[in-house]
C-alpha atoms as a PDB file:
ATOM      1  CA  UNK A   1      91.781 104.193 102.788  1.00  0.00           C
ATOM      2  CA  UNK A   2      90.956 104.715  99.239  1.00  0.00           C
ATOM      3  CA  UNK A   3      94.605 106.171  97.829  1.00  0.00           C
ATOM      4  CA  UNK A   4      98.304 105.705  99.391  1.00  0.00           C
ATOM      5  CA  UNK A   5     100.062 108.176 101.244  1.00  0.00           C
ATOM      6  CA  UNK A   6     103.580 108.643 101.231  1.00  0.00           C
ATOM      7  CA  UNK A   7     106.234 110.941 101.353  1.00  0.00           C
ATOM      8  CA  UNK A   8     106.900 112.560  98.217  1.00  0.00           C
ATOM      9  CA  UNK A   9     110.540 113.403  95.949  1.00  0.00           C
ATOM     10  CA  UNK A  10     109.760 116.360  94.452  1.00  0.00           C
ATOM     11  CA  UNK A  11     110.488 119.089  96.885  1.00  0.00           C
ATOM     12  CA  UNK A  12     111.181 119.059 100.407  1.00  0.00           C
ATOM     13  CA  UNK A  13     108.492 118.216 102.894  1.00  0.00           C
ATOM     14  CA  UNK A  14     106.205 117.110 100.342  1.00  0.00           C
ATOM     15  CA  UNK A  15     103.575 115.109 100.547  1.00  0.00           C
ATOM     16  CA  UNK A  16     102.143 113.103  97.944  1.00  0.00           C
ATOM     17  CA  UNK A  17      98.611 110.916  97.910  1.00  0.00           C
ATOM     18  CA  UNK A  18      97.442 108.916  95.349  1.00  0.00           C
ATOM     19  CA  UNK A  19      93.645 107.401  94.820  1.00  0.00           C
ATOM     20  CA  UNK A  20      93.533 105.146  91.411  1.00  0.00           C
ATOM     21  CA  UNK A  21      90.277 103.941  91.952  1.00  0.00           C
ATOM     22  CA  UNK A  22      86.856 104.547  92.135  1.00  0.00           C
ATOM     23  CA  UNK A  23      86.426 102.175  94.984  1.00  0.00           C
ATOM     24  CA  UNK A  24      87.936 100.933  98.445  1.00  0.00           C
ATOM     25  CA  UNK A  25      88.032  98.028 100.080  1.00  0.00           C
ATOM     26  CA  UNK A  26      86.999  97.569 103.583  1.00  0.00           C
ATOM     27  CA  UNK A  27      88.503  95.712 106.185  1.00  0.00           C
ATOM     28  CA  UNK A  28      86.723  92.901 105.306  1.00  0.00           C
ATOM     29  CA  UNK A  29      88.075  93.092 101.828  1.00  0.00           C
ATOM     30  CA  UNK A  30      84.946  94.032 100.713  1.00  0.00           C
ATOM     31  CA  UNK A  31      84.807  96.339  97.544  1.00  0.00           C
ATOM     32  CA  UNK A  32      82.835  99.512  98.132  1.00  0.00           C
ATOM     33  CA  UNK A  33      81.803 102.122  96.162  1.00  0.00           C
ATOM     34  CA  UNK A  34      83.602 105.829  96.333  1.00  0.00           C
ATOM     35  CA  UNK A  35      79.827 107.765  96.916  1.00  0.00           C
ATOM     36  CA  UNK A  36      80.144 111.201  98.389  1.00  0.00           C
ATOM     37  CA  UNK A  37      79.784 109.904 101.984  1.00  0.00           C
ATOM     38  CA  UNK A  38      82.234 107.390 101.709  1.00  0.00           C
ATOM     39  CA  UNK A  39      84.912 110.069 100.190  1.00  0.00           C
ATOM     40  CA  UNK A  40      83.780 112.227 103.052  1.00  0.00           C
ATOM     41  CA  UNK A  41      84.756 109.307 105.742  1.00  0.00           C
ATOM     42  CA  UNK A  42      88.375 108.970 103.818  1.00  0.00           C
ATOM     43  CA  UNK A  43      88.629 112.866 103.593  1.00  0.00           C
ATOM     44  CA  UNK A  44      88.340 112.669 107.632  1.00  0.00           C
ATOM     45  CA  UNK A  45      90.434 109.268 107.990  1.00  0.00           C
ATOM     46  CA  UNK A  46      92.714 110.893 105.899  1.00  0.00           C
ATOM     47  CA  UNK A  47      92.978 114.325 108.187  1.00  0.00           C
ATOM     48  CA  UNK A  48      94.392 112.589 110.931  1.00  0.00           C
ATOM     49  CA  UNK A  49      96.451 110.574 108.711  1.00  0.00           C
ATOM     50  CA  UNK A  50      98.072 114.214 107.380  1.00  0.00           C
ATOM     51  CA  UNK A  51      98.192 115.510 110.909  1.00  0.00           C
ATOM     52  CA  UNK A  52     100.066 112.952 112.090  1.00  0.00           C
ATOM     53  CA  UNK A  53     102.553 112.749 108.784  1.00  0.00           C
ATOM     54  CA  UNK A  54     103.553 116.670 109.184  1.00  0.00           C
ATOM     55  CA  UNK A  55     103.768 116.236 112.559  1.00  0.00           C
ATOM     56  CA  UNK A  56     106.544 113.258 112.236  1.00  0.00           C
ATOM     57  CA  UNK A  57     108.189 114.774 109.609  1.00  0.00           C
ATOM     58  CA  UNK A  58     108.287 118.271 111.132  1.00  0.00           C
ATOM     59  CA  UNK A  59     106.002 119.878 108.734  1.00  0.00           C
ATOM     60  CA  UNK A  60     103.648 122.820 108.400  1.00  0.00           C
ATOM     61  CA  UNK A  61      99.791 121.641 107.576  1.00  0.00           C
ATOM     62  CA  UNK A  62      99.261 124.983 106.619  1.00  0.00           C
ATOM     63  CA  UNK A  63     101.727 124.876 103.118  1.00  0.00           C
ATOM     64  CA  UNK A  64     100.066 121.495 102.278  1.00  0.00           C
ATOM     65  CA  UNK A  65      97.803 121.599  99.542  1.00  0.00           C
ATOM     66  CA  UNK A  66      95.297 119.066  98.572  1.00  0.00           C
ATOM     67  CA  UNK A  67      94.652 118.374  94.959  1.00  0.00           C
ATOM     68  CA  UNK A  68      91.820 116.289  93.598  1.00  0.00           C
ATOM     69  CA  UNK A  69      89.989 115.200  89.863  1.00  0.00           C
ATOM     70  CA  UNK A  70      86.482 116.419  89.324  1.00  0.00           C
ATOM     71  CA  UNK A  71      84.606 112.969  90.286  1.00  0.00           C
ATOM     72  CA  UNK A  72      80.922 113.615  91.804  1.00  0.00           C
ATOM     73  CA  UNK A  73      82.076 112.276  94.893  1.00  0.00           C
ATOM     74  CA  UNK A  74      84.795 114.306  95.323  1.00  0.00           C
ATOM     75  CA  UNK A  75      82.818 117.769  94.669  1.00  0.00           C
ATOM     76  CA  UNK A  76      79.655 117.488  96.150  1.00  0.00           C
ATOM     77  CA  UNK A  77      79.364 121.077  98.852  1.00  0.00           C
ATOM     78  CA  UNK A  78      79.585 119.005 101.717  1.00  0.00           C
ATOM     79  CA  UNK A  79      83.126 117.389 100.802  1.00  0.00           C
ATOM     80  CA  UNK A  80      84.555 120.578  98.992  1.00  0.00           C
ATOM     81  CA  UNK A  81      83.208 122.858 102.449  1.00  0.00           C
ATOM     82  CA  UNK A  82      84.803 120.183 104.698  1.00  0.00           C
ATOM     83  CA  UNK A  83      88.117 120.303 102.757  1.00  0.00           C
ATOM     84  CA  UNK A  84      88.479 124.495 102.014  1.00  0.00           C
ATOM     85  CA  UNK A  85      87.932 124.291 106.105  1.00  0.00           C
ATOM     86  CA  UNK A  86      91.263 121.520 106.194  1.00  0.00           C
ATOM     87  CA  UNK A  87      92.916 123.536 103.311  1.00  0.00           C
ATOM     88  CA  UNK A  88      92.149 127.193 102.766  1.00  0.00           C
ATOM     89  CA  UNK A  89      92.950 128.579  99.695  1.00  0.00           C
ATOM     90  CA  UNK A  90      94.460 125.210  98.903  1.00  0.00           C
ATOM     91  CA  UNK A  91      92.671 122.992  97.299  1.00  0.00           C
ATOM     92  CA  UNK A  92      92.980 122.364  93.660  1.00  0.00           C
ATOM     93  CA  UNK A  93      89.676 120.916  92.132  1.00  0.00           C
ATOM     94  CA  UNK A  94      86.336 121.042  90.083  1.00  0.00           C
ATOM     95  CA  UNK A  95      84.348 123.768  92.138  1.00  0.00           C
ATOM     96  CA  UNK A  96      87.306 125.519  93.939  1.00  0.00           C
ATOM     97  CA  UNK A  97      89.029 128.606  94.500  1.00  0.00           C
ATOM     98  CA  UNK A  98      91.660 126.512  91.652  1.00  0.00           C
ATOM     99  CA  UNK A  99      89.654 124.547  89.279  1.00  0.00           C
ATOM    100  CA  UNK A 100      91.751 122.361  87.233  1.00  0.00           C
ATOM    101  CA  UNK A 101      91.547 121.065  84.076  1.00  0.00           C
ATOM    102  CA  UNK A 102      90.044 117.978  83.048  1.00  0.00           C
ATOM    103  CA  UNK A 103      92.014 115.174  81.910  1.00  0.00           C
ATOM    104  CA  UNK A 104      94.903 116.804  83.036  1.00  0.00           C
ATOM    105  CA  UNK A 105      98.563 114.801  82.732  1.00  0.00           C
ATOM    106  CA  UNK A 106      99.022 115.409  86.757  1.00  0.00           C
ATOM    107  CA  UNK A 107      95.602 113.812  87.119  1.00  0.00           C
ATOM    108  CA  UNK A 108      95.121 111.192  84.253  1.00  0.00           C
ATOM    109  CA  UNK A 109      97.205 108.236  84.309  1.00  0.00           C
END
């Protein structure tokens, strides 16, 4: 999977993923390039990964909220379609319902 996910501090039942780079690497350990397919296969590896998470924890999908940066990959209509339909009225990106800002401290490290 391209980020880490892990149970986050800040509030109850949060959860927190974080993607640093603009590649993966396969099973292989092969590097690969984040291109909008790609992201699209570790948006859907990543749904069952949430499911699951919420599920274990005893967590509502429905209050999670899924956050992204503005990288081409990450906004192309297919990918933002396929995650408003995971997350409605919850994601937080270039080209949503909550665009946020570029080079924002949450975002940027």
């Amino acid at each position: 999977m391209a980020g880490l996910c892990e149970g986050g501090n800040e509030s109850p039942g949060s959860l927190k993923v974080i993607s640093t780079a603009s590649f993966i690497v396969d099973e292989h350990g092969n590097r690969i390039n984040v291109n909008a397919n790609v992201y699209r296969q570790v948006i859907e590896r990543f749904q069952g990964d949430l499911i699951t998470f919420c599920e274990l924890n005893n967590l509502d999908l429905g209050q999670q909220v899924f956050q992204q940066d503005g990288a081409t990959a990450h906004t192309g209509r297919g990918n933002l379609t396929l995650l408003q339909e995971l997350f409605p009225g919850r994601v937080i990106s270039r080209g949503s319902d909550f665009p946020y800002p570029a080079r924002s401290p949450d975002l940027s490290l």
